[in-house]
Protein backbone atom coordinates (compact mmCIF):
# COMPACT_ATOMS: atom_id res chain seq x y z
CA UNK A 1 0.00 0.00 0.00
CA UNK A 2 1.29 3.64 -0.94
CA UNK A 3 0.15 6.28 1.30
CA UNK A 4 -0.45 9.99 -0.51
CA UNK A 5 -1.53 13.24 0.81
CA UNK A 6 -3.78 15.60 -0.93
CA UNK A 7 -1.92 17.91 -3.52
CA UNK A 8 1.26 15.19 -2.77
CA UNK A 9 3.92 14.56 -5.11
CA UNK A 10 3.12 10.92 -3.48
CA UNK A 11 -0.22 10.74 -5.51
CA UNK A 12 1.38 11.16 -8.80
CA UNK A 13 3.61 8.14 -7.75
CA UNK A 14 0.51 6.01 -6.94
CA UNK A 15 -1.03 6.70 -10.17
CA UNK A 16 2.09 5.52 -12.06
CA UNK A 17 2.44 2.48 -9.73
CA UNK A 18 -0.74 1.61 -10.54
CA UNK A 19 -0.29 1.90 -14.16
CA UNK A 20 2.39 -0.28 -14.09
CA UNK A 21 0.88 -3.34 -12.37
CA UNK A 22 -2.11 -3.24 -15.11
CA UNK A 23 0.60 -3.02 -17.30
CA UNK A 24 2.18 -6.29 -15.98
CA UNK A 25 -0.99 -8.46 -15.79
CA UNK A 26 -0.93 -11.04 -18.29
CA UNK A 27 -4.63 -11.92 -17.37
CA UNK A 28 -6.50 -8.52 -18.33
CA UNK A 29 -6.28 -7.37 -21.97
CA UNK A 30 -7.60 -3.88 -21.21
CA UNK A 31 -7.65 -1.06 -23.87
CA UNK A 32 -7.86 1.87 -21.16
CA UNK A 33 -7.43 3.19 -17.66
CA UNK A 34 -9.74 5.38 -15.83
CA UNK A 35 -9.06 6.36 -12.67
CA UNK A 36 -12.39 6.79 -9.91
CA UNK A 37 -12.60 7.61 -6.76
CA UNK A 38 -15.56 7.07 -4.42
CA UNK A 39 -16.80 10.53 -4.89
CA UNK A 40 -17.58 9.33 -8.65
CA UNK A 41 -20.43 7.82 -10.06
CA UNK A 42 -21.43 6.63 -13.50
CA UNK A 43 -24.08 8.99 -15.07
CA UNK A 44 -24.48 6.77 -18.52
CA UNK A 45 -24.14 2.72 -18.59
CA UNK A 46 -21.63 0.89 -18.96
CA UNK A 47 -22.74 -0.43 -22.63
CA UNK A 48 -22.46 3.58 -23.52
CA UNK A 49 -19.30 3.74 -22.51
CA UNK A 50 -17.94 0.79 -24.11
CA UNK A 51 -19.32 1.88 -27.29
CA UNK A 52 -17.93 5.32 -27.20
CA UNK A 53 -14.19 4.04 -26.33
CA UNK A 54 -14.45 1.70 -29.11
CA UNK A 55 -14.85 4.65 -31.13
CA UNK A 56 -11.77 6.25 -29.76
CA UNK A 57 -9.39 3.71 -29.05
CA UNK A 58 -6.16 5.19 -30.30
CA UNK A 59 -6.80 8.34 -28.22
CA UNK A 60 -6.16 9.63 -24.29
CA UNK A 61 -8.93 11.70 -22.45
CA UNK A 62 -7.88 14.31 -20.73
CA UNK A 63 -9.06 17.70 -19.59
CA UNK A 64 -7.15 21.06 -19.90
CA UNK A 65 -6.99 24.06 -18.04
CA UNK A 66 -8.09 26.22 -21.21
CA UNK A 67 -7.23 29.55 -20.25
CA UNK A 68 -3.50 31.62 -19.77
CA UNK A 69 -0.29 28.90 -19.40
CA UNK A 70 1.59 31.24 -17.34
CA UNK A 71 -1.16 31.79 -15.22
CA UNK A 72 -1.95 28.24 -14.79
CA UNK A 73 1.75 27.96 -14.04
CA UNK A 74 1.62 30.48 -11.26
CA UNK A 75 -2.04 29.19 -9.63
CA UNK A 76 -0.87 25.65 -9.68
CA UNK A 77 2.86 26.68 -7.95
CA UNK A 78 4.67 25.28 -11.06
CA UNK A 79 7.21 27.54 -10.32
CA UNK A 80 8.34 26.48 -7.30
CA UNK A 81 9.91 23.70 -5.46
CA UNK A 82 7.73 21.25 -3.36
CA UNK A 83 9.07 18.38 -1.42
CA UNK A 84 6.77 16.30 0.42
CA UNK A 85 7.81 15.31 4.29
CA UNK A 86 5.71 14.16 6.88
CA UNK A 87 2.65 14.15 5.25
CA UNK A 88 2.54 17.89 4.20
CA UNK A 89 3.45 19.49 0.99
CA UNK A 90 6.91 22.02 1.66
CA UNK A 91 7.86 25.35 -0.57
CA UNK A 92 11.43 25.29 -0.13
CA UNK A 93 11.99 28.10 -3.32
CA UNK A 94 11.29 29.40 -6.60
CA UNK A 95 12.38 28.06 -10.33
CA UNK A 96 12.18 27.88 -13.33
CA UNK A 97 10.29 25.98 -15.35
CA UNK A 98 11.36 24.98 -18.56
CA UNK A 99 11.51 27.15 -21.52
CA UNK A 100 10.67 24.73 -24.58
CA UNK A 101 8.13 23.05 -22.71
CA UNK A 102 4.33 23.28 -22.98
CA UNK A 103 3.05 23.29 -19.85
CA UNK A 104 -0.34 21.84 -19.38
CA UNK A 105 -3.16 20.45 -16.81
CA UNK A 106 -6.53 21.00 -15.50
CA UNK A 107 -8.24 17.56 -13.86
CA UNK A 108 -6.13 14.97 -12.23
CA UNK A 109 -9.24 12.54 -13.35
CA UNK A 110 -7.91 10.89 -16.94
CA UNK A 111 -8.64 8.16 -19.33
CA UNK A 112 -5.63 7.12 -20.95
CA UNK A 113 -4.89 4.19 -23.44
CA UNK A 114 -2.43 1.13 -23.18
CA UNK A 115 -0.27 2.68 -25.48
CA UNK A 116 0.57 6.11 -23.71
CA UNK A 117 0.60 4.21 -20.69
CA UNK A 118 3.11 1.73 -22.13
CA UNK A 119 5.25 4.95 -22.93
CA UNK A 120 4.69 6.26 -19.71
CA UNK A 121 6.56 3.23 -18.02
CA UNK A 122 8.69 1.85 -20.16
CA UNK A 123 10.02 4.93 -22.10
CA UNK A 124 13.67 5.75 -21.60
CA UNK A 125 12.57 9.10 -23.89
CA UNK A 126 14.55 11.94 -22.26
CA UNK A 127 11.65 14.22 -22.31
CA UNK A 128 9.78 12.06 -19.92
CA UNK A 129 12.53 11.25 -17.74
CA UNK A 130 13.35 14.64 -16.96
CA UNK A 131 9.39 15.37 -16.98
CA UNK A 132 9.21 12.37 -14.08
CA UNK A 133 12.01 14.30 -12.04
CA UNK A 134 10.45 17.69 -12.05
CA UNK A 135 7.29 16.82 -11.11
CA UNK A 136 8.83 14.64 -7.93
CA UNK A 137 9.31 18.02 -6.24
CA UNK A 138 5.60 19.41 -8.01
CA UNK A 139 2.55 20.52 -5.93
CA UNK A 140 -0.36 18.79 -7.35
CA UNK A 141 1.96 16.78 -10.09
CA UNK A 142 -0.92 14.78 -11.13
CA UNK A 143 -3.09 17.32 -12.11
CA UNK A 144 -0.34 17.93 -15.07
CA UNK A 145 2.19 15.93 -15.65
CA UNK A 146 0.00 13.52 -17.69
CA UNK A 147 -1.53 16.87 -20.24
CA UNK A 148 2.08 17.92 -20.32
CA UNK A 149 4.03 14.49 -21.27
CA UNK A 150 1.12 13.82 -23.80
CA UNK A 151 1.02 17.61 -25.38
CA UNK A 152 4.85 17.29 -25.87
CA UNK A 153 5.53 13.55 -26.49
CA UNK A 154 5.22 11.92 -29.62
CA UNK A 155 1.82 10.80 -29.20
CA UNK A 156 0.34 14.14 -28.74
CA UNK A 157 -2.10 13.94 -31.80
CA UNK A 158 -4.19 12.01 -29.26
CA UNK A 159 -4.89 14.62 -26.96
CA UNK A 160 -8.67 14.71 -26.44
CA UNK A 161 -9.60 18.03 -24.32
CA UNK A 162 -12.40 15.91 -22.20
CA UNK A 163 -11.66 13.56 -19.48
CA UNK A 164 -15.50 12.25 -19.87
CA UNK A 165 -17.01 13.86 -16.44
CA UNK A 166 -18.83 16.26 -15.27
CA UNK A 167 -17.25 17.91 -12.47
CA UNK A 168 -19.37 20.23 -10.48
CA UNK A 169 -17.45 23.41 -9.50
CA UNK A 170 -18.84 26.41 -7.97
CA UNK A 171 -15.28 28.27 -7.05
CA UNK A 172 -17.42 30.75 -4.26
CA UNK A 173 -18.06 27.59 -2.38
CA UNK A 174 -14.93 25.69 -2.96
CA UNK A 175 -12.28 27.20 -2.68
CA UNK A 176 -11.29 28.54 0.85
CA UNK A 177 -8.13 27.25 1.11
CA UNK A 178 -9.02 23.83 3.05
CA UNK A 179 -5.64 22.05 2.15
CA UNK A 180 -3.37 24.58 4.22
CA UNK A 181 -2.48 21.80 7.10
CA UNK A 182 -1.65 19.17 4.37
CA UNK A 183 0.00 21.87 1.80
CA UNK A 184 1.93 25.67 2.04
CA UNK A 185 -0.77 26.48 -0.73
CA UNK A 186 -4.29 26.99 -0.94
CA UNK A 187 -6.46 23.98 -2.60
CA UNK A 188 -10.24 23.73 -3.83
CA UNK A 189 -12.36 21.32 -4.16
CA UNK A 190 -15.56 20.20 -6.46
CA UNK A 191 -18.80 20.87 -4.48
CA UNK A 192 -21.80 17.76 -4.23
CA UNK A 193 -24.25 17.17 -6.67
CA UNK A 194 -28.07 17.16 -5.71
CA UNK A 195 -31.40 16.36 -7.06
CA UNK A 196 -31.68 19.79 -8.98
CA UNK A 197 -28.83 18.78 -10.92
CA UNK A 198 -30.40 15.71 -12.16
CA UNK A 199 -31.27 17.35 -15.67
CA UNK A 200 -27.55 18.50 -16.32
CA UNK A 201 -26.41 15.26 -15.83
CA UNK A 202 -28.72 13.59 -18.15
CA UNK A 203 -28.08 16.05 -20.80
CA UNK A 204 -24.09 15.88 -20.63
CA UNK A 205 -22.99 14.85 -23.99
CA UNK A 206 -20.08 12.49 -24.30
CA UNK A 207 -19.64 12.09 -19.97
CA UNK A 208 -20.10 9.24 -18.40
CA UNK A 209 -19.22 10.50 -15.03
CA UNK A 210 -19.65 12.78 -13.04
CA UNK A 211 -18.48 14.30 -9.35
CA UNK A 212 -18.83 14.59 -6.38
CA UNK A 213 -21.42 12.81 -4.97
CA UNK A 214 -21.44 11.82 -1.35
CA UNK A 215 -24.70 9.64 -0.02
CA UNK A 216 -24.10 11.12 3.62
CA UNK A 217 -24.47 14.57 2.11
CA UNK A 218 -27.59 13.14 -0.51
CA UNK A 219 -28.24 10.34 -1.26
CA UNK A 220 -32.00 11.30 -3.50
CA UNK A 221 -29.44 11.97 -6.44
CA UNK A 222 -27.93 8.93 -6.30
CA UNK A 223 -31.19 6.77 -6.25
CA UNK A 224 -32.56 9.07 -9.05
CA UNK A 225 -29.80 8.20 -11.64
CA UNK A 226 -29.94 5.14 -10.83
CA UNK A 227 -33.63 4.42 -11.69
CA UNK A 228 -32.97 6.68 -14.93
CA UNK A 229 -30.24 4.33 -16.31
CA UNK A 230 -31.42 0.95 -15.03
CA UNK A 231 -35.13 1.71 -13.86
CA UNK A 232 -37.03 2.33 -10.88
CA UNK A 233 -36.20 -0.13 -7.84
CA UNK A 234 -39.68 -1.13 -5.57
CA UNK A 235 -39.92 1.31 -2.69
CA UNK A 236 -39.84 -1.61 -0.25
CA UNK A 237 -36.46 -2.98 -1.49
CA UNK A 238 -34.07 -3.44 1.48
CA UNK A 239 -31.51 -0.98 1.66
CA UNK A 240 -32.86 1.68 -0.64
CA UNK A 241 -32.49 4.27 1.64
CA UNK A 242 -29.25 3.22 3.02
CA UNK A 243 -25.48 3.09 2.25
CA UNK A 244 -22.51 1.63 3.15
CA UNK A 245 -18.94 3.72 4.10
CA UNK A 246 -15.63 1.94 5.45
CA UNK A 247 -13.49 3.98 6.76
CA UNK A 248 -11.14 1.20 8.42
CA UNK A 249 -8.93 -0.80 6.55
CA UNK A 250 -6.76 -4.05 8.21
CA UNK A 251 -3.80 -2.38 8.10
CA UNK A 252 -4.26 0.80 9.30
CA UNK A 253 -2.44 1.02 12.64
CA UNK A 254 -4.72 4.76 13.82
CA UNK A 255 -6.87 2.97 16.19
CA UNK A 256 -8.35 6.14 17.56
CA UNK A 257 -11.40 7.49 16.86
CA UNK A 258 -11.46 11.51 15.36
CA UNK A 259 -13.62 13.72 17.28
CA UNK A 260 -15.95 14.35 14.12
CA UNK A 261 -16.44 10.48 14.22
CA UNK A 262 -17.58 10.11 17.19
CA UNK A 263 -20.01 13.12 16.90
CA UNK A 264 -21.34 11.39 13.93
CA UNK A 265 -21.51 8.11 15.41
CA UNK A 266 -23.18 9.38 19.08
CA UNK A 267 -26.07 10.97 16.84
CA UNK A 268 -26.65 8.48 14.92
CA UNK A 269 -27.10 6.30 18.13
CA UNK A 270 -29.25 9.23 19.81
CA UNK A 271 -31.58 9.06 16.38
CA UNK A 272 -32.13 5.49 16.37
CA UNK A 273 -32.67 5.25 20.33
CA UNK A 274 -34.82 8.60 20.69
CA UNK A 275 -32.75 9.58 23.05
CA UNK A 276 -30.92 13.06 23.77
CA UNK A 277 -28.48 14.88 25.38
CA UNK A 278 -25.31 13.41 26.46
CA UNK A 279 -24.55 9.54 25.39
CA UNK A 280 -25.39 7.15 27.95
CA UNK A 281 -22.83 4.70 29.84
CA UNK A 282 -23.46 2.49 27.41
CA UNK A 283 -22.66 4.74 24.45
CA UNK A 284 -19.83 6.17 25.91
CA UNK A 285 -18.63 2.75 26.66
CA UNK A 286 -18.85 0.99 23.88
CA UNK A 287 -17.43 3.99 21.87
CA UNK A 288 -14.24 3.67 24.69
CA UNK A 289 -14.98 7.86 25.48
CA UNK A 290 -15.51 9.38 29.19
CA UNK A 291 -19.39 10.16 29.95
């Protein structure tokens, strides 16, 4: 297991790590990678999408920035040095970044092909070596270093400027700078979709994702898209109205419970007891907490 940070230099690593193991399976002939995480969720079926990559299959999905270079250089910190330590991004300095290189980015959410990702690992193309190094010491590497080793490389005819989501930004509500304990920058982040989005998301061309959606924020527009790709589910079915979220895994050695956990937990327990107030001996003892 590789453990990342958000904005890390680390998180580029996993992403290559993981496109080298698909690489190495002898088992899977796949055409294309598409990184998820569980903030997605698939807005068209999976026949659609199938279909549509068949169509494309020599190309790479990605989606740009679209706007000033330099100024994506300067929001992004491009231009200075990052080294990751103890789980938090560090500006060390300024530099510079290279002059006959095209900077690119936008969304660290791709879809790229076997063969770019076949480049990607087993290249000894100096470009992409020296590429690989600079974006080691790179504040959110991921979110370029693929756009800018495709737009430069020789397989940059393939550059498709959409990474087949939806992505539901509203900057005012953001972006307030919630990274600043992990990173010595300030970060943003998509906001949640909800039911009165339903009709953007059914009418979003060539996507076949979208994010974020979060069932402990709503779960209506989950259940909705749902019944409008595969039909509506009886109202009785078990579990309709619930979900499921790990947020243990067997190796994890944090044992402790986080104060917002608990919270969560104690109301949850208060709701489904009618009770109130302050949690009983019993809550407080099974959660391990003084009462």
């Amino acid at each position: 297991r590789l453990v990342s940070i958000w904005g890390g230099a680390s998180l580029l690593q996993v992403l290559l790590r993981c496109i080298d193991d698909l690489l190495q399976r002898r088992d899977w002939d796949w055409d294309f990678l598409i990184n998820l995480s569980e903030s997605d969720y698939p807005i068209k079926t999976e026949e659609a999408l199938m279909k549509f990559l068949a169509r494309h299959r020599g190309k790479n999905f990605l989606k740009p920035h679209g706007g000033n270079a330099m100024r994506f250089i300067k929001k992004q910190g491009l231009d200075r040095t990052f080294v990751e330590c103890d789980s938090h991004m560090w500006r060390i300095g300024n530099r510079a970044v290279p002059p006959d290189i095209d900077i690119d980015g936008g969304s660290d959410w791709i879809c790229l092909n076997r063969e770019f990702s076949n480049y990607l690992m087993h290249s000894n193309d100096h470009l992409l070596l020296a590429l690989k190094q600079m974006y080691k010491y790179s504040l959110l590497p991921a979110e370029s270093f693929f756009h800018t080793v495709l737009r430069n490389g020789p397989l940059c005819q393939t550059f498709v400027k959409n990474n087949l989501r939806v992505t539901n930004w509203n900057r005012k509500l953001g972006c307030r700078c919630q990274y600043k304990h992990i990173v010595d920058w300030c970060g943003c982040s998509p906001n949640d979709f909800k039911p009165e989005d339903l009709g953007r998301l059914q009418t979003s061309g060539d996507r076949f994702f979208a994010r974020k959606f979060e069932a402990v924020v709503n779960q209506e527009i989950i259940n909705r898209l749902d019944a409008s790709l595969y039909g509506e589910l009886p109202v009785d079915t078990p579990g309709l109205e619930t979900y499921l979220e790990s947020i243990y895994h067997i190796d994890d050695t944090l044992t402790k419970p986080l104060d917002s956990q608990l919270t969560c937990w104690l109301s949850f327990m208060r709701l489904g007891s009618g009770q109130s107030g302050q949690p009983s001996k019993q809550e407080a003892g099974v959660l391990g907490v003084d009462s």
